[in-house]
Protein backbone atom coordinates (compact mmCIF):
# COMPACT_ATOMS: atom_id res chain seq x y z
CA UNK A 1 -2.10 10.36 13.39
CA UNK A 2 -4.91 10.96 11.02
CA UNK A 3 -2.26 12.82 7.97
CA UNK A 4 0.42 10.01 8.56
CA UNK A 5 -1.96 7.81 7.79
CA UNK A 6 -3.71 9.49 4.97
CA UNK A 7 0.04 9.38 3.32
CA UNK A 8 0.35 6.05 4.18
CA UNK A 9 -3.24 4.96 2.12
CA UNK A 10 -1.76 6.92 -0.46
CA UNK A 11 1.56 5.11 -0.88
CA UNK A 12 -0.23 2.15 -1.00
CA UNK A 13 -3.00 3.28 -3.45
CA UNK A 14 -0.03 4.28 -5.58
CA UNK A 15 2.04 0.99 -5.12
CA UNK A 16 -1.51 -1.20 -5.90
CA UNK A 17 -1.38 0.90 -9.03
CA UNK A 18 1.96 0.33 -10.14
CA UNK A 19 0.97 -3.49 -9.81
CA UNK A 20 -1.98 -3.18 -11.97
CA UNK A 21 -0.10 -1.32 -14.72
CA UNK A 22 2.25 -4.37 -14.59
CA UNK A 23 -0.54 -6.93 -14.46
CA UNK A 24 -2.63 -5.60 -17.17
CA UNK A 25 0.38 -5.43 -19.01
CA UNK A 26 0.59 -9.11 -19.00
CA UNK A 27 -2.92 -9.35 -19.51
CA UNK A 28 -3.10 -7.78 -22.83
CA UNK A 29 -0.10 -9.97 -23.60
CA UNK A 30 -1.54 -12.86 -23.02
CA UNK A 31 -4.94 -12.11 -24.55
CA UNK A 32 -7.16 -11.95 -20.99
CA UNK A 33 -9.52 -9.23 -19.43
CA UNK A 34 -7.67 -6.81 -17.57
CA UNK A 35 -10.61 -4.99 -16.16
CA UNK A 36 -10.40 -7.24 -13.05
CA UNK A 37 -7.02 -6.13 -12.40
CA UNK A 38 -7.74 -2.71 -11.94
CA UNK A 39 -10.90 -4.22 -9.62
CA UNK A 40 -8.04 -5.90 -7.83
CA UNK A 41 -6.02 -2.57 -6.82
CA UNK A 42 -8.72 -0.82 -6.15
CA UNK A 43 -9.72 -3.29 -3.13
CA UNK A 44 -6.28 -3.72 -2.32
CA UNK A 45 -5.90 -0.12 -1.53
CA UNK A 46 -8.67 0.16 0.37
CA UNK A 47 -8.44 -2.67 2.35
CA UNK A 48 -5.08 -2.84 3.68
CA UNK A 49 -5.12 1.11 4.56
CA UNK A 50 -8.51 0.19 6.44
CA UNK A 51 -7.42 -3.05 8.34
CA UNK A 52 -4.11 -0.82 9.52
CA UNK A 53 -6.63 1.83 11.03
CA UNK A 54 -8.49 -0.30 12.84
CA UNK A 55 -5.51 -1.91 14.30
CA UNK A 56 -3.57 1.10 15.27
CA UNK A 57 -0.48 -0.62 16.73
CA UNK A 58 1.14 1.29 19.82
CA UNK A 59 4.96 1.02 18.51
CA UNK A 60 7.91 1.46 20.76
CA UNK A 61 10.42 2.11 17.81
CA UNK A 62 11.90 5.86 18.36
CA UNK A 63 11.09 7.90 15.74
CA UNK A 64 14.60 8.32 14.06
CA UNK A 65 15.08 4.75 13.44
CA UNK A 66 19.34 3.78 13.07
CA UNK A 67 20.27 1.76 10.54
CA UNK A 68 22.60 -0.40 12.52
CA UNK A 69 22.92 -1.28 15.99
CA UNK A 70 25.87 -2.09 18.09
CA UNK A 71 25.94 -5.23 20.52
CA UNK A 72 27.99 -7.29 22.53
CA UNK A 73 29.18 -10.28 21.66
CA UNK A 74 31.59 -12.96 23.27
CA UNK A 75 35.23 -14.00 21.89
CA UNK A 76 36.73 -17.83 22.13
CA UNK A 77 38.70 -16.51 25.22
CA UNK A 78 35.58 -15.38 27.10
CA UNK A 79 36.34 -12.51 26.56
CA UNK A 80 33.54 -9.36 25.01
CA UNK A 81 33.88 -7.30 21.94
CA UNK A 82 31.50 -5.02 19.69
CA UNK A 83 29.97 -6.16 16.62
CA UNK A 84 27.32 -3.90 14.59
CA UNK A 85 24.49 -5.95 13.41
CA UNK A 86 21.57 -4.45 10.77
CA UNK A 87 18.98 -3.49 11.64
CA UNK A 88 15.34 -4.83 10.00
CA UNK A 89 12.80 -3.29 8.15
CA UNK A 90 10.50 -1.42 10.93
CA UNK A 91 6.98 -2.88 10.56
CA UNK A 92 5.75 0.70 12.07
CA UNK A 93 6.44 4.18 11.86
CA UNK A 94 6.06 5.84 15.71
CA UNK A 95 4.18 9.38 15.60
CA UNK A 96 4.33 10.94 18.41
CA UNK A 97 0.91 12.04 19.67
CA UNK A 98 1.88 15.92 20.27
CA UNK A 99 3.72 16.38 16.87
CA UNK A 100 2.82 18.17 14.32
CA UNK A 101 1.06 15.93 12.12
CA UNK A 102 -1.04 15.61 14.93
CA UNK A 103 -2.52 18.65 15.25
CA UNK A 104 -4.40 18.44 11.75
CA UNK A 105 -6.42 15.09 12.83
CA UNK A 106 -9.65 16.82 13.81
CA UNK A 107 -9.81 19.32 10.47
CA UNK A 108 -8.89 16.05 8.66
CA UNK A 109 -11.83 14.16 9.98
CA UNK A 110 -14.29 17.07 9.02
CA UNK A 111 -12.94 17.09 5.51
CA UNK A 112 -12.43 13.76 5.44
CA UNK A 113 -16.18 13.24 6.47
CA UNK A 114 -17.39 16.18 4.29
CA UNK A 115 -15.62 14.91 1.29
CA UNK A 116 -17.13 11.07 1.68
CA UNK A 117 -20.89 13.23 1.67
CA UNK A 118 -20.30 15.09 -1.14
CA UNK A 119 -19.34 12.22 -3.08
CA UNK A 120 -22.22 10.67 -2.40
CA UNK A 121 -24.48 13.50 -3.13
CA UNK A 122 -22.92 13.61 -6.53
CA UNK A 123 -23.20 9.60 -7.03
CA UNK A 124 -27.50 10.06 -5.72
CA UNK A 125 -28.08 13.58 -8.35
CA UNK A 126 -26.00 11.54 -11.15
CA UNK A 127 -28.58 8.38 -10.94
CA UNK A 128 -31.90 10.79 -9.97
CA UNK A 129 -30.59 12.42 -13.04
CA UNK A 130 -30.80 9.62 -15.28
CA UNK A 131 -34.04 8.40 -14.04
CA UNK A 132 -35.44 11.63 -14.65
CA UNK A 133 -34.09 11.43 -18.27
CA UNK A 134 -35.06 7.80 -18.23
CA UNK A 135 -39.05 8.87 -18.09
CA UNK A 136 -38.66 10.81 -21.49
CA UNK A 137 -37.30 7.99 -23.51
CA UNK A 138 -39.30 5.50 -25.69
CA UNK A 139 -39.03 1.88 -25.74
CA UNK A 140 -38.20 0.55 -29.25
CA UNK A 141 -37.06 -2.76 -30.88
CA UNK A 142 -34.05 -2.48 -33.49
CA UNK A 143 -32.93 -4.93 -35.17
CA UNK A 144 -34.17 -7.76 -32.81
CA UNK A 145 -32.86 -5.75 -30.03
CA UNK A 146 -34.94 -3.66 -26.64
CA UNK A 147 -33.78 -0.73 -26.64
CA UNK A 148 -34.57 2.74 -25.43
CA UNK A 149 -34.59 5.90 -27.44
CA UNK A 150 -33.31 9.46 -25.90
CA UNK A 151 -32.43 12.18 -27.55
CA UNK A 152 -28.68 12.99 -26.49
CA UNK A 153 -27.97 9.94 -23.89
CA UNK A 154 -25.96 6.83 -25.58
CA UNK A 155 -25.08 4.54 -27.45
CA UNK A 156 -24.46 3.56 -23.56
CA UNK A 157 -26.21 1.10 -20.87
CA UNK A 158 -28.37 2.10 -17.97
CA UNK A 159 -29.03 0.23 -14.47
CA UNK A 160 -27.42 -1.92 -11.90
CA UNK A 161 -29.45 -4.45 -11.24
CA UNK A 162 -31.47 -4.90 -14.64
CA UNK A 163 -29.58 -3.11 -16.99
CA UNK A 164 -30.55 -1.23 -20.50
CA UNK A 165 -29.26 -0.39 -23.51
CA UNK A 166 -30.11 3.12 -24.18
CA UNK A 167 -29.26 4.39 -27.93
CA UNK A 168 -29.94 8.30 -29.22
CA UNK A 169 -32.03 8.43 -31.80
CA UNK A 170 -29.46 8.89 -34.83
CA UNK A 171 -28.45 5.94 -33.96
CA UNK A 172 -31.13 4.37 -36.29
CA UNK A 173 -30.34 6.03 -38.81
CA UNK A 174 -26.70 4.77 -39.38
CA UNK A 175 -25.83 1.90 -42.16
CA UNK A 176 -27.11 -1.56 -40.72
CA UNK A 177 -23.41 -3.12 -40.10
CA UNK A 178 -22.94 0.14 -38.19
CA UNK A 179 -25.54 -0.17 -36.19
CA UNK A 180 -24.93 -3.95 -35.66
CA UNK A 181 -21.66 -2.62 -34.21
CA UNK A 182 -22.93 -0.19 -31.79
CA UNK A 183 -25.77 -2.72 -30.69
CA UNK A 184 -23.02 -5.50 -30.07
CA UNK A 185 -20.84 -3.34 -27.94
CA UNK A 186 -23.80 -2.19 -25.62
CA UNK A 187 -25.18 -5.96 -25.09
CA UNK A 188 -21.69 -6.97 -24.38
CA UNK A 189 -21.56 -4.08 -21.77
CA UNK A 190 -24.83 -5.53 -20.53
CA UNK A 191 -23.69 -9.14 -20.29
CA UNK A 192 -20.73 -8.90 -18.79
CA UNK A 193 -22.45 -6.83 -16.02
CA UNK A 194 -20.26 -3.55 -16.51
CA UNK A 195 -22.42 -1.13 -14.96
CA UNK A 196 -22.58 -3.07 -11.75
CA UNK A 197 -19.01 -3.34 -11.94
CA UNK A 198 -18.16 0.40 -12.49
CA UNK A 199 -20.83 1.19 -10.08
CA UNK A 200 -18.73 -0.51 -7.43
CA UNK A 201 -15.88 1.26 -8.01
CA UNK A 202 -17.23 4.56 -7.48
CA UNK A 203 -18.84 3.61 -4.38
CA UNK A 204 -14.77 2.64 -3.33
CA UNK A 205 -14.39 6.78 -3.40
CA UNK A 206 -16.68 6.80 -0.86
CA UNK A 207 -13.74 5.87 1.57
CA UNK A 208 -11.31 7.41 0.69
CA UNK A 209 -12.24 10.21 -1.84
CA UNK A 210 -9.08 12.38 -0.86
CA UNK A 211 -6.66 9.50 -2.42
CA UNK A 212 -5.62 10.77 -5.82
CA UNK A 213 -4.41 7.54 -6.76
CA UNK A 214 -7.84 5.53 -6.25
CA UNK A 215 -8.97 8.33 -8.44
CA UNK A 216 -6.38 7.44 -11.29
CA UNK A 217 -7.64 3.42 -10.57
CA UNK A 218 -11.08 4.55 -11.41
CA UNK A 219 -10.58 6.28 -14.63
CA UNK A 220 -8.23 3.43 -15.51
CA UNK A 221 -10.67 1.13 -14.69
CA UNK A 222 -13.41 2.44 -16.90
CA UNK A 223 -10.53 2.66 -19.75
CA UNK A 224 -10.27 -1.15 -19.04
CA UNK A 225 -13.88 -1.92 -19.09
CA UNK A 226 -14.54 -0.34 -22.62
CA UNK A 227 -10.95 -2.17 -23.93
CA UNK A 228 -12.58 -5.77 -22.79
CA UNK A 229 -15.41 -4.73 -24.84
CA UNK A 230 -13.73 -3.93 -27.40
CA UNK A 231 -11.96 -7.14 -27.54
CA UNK A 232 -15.13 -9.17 -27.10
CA UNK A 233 -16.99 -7.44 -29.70
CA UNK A 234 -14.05 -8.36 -32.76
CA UNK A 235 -14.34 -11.80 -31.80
CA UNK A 236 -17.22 -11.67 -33.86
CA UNK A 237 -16.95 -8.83 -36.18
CA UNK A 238 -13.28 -8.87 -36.81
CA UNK A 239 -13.39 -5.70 -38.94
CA UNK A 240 -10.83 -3.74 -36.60
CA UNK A 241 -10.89 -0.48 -39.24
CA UNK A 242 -14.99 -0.09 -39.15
CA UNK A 243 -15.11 -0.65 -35.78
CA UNK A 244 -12.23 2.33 -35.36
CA UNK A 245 -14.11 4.70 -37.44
CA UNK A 246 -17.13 3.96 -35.78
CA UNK A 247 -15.84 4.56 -32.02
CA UNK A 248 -14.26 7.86 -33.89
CA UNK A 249 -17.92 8.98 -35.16
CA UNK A 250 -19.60 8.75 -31.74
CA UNK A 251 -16.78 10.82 -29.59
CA UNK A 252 -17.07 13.69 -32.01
CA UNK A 253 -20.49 14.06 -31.21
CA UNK A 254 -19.76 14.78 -27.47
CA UNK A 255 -22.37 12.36 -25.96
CA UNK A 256 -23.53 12.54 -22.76
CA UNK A 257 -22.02 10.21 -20.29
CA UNK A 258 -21.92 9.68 -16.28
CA UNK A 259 -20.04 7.74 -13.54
CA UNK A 260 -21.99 4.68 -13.66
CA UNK A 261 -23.01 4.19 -17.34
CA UNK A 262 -20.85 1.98 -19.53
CA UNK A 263 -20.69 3.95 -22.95
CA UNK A 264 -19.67 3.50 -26.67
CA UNK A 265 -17.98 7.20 -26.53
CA UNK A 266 -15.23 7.98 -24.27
CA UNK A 267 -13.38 11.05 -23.96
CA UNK A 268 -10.58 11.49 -26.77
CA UNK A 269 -7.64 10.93 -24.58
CA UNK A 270 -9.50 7.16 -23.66
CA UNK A 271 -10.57 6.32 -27.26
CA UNK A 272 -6.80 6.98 -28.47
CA UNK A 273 -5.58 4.95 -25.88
CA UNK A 274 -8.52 2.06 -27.24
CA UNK A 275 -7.88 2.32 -30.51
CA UNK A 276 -4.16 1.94 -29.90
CA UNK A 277 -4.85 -1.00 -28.31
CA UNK A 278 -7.07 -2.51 -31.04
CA UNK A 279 -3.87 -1.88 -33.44
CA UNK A 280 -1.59 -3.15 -31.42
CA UNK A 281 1.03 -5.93 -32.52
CA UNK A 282 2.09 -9.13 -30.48
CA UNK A 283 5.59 -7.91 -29.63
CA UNK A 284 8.81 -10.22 -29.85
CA UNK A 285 9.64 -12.38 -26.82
CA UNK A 286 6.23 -12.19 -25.46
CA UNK A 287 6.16 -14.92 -22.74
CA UNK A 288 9.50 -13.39 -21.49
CA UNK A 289 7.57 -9.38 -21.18
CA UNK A 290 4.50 -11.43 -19.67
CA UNK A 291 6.88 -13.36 -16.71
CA UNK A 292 8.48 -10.07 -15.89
CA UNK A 293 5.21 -7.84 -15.68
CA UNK A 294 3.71 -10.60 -13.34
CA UNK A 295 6.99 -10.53 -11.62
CA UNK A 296 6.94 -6.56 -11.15
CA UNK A 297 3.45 -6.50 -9.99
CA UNK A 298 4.21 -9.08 -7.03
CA UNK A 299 7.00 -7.41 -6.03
CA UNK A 300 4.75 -3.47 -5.99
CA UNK A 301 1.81 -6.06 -4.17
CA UNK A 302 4.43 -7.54 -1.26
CA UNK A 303 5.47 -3.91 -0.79
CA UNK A 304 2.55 -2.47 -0.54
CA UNK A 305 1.61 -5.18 2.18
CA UNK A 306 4.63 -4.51 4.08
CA UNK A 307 4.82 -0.79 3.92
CA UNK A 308 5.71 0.79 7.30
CA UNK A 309 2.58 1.32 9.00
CA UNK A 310 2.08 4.58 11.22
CA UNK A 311 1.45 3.94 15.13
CA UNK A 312 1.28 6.34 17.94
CA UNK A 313 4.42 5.56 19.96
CA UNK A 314 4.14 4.87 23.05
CA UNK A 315 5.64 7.13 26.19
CA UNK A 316 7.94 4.41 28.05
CA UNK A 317 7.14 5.17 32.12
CA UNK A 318 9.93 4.20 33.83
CA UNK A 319 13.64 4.48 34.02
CA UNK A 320 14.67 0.85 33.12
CA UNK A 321 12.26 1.06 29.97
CA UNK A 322 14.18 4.31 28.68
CA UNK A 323 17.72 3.01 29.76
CA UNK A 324 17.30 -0.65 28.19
CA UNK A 325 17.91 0.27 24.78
CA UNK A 326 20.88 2.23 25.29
CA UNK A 327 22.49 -0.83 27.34
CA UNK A 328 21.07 -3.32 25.07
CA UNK A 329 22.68 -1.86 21.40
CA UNK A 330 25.51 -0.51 23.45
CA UNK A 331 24.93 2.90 23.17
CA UNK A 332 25.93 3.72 26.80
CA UNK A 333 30.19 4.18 26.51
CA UNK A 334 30.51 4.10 30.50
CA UNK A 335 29.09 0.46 30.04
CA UNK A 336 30.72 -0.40 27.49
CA UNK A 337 34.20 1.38 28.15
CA UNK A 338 33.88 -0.81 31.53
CA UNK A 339 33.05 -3.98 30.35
CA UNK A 340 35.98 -3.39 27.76
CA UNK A 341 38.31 -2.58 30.31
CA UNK A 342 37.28 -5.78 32.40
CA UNK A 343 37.31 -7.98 29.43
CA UNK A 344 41.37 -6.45 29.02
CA UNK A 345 42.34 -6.75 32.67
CA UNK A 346 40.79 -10.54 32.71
CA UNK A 347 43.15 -11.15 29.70
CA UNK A 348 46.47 -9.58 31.61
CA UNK A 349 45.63 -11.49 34.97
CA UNK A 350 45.26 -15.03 33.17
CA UNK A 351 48.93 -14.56 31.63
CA UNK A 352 50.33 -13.79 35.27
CA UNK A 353 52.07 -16.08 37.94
CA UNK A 354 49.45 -17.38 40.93
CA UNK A 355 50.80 -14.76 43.41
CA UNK A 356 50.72 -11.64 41.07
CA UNK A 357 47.21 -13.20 40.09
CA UNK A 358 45.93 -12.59 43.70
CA UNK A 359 47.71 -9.53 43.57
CA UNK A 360 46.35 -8.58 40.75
CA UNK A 361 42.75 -9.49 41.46
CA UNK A 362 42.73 -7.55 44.64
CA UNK A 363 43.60 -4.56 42.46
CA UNK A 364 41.36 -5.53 40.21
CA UNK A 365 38.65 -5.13 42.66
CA UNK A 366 39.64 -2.04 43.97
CA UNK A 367 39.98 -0.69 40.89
CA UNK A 368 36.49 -2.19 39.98
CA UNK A 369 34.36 -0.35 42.73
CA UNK A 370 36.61 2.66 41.97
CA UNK A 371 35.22 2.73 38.07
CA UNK A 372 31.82 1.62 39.19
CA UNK A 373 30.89 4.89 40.92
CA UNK A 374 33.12 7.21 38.29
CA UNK A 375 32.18 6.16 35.15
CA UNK A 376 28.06 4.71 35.79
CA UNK A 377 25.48 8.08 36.06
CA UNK A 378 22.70 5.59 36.73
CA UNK A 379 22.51 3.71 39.63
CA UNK A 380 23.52 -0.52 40.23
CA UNK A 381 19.48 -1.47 41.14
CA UNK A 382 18.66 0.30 37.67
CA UNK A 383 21.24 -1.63 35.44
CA UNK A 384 21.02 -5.23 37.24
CA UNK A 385 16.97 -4.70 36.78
CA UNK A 386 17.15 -4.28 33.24
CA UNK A 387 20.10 -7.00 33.01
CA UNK A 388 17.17 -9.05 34.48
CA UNK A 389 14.70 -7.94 32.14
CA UNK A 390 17.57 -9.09 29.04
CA UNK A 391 18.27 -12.09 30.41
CA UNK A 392 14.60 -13.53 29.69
CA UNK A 393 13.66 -11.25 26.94
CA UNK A 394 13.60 -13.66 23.67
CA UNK A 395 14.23 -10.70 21.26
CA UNK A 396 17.33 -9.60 23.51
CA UNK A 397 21.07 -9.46 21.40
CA UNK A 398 23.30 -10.37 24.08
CA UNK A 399 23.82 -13.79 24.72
CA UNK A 400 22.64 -15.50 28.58
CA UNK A 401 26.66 -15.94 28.20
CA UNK A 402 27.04 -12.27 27.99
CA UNK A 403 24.18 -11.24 30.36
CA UNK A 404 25.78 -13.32 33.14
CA UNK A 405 29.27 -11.23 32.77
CA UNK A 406 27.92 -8.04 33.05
CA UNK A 407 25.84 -9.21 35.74
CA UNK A 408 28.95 -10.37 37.72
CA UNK A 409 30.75 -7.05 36.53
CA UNK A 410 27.91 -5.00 38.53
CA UNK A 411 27.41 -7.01 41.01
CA UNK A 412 31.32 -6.76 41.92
């Protein structure tokens, strides 16, 4: 139960991703912070896996679903013919509790477990780390700015709750507009509370730190993060070139950099991916590409919603429980074959003469009992029990119309 729904937190991680790719498509469109998006899926595929497990629904759908079913359903003359009807989307998956999957739940707990406590060792060393480093560095004012001077940590911001900008110490020696850059993009960081946000998101691991695809949300996410403050810092110094060269300068000199800390220097896949952004054109028909982005990522959102959950299915006890479906779709042929071949003798004896009718019926009910015991293998209590069970069920396909006639067809 545990690995089908493992896959299932995955599909859904990886359909809350799809709808942030669409949704920060349209936010770059239309000018607005994307990093919330990515926020967005991130919560979205934890807690919709998570609210599933708690539930664990106990489903009676067999676990080879068809994709039609046949019923029985009644003609102008009274009389009964098949029709096949589709069948709906299943809103769970039955796995059966001795299957295969099945076996792996109590080695997928351990790793599960072991996996949540190594992630948070690594999240604990990574912060004792950098207030360790933190006790080395000196407190300095540049240019009107607190700051705090390491040696290799930075340009980058430190702290949660009260954070820090943190700069290494060539930083002071760069040309003042260069520095005025670097300073900007750090206090921005600072403002818009980007440490506490990234923070967050690395705690999210601690769920589920086997999902690849909340792995791909988190580097995403930080990609996002340094974008916005890109964006926010050329609001007021518009010079997109220096402020390219610059971000170029700092990721050549490999600067340190952790989970939590929101940096100037990225790694160089991330800073091409920035810097194509901060070239980037307004393309042609842009409130059309904005309409269908949102559209896209609704439509990845409703799915991921009303994906399939898994649920242990659920071992039926007694006969009329296993036999009802077959006699409800129609599945049973000495039913149906019987019912047919009622539903055609009922039809001959109508166009007959009152004597050959009473003939006739009196043949008919010989011929009846004579089918009844040839062509049923389960007994008359089982079928008129789960006839009664159909006849008040609300999610039942035959008609109380239909339900009546093979009541009377037993019962005779």
């Amino acid at each position: 139960m545990i690995a089908a729904w493992m896959a299932y937190a995955t599909v859904v991680a990886a359909l809350a991703c799809l709808a942030a790719m669409a949704a920060e498509r349209a936010t770059r469109l239309g000018r607005r912070p994307a990093r919330w998006v990515w926020a967005g899926a991130m919560i979205l595929a934890c807690l919709v896996p998570l609210a599933a497990i708690r539930r664990l629904p106990v489903s009676t759908t067999p676990l080879v679903a068809e994709a039609s079913v046949t019923v029985l359903r009644s003609t102008p003359d009274g009389a009964l013919q098949r029709a096949v009807i589709l069948r709906p989307l299943p809103s769970t998956i039955a796995v059966a509790r001795g299957s295969t999957l099945s076996r792996f739940d109590r080695p997928l707990r351990r790793a599960w477990l072991a996996a949540s406590l190594a992630w948070c060792l690594v999240l604990v060393a990574s912060a004792l780390r950098i207030t360790r480093r933190r006790r080395r560095w000196t407190t300095s004012v540049v240019d009107a700015v607190p700051v705090l001077v390491s040696g290799d940590v930075g340009p980058a911001v430190v702290g949660v709750i009260r954070p820090r900008i943190v700069i290494p110490a060539w930083v002071t020696t760069l040309a003042p507009e260069q520095r005025a850059l670097v300073l900007a993009h750090e206090q921005e960081h600072a403002r818009a509370r980007d440490p506490l946000l990234l923070a967050a998101g690395a705690l999210t691991l601690v769920a589920m730190p086997w999902n690849a695809a909340l792995w791909y949300a988190l580097g995403r996410l930080r990609l996002a993060v340094e974008a916005d403050c890109d964006r926010r810092v050329l609001r007021t110094h518009p010079d997109a070139r220096a402020y390219s060269s610059l971000l170029v300068d700092v990721t050549e000199r490999n600067l340190v950099s952790t989970l939590h800390l929101a940096a100037l220097g990225e790694s160089r896949s991330q800073l091409a991916r920035r810097l194509d952004l901060l070239t980037a054109r307004d393309p042609r028909h842009r409130t059309v590409r904005v309409l269908g982005a949102v559209l896209l990522s609704a439509t990845c959102v409703l799915i991921a919603c009303e994906a399939p959950q898994p649920a242990a299915s659920a071992r039926e006890s007694s006969a009329t429980a296993r036999r009802l479906p077959e006699i409800a779709t129609g599945s049973d042929s000495h039913v149906v074959s019987a019912v047919d071949s009622t539903a055609d003798r009922s039809r001959d004896l109508a166009s007959r003469s009152p004597a050959t009718k009473l003939s006739g019926a009196s043949e008919r009910r010989t011929d009846t009992r004579s089918r009844t015991d040839t062509l049923m293998p389960v007994s008359r209590a089982v079928i008129q029990q789960a006839l009664d069970e159909l006849a008040v069920r609300p999610d039942s396909m035959l008609t109380p119309n239909d339900v009546r006639k093979l009541a009377a067809f037993v019962r005779s």
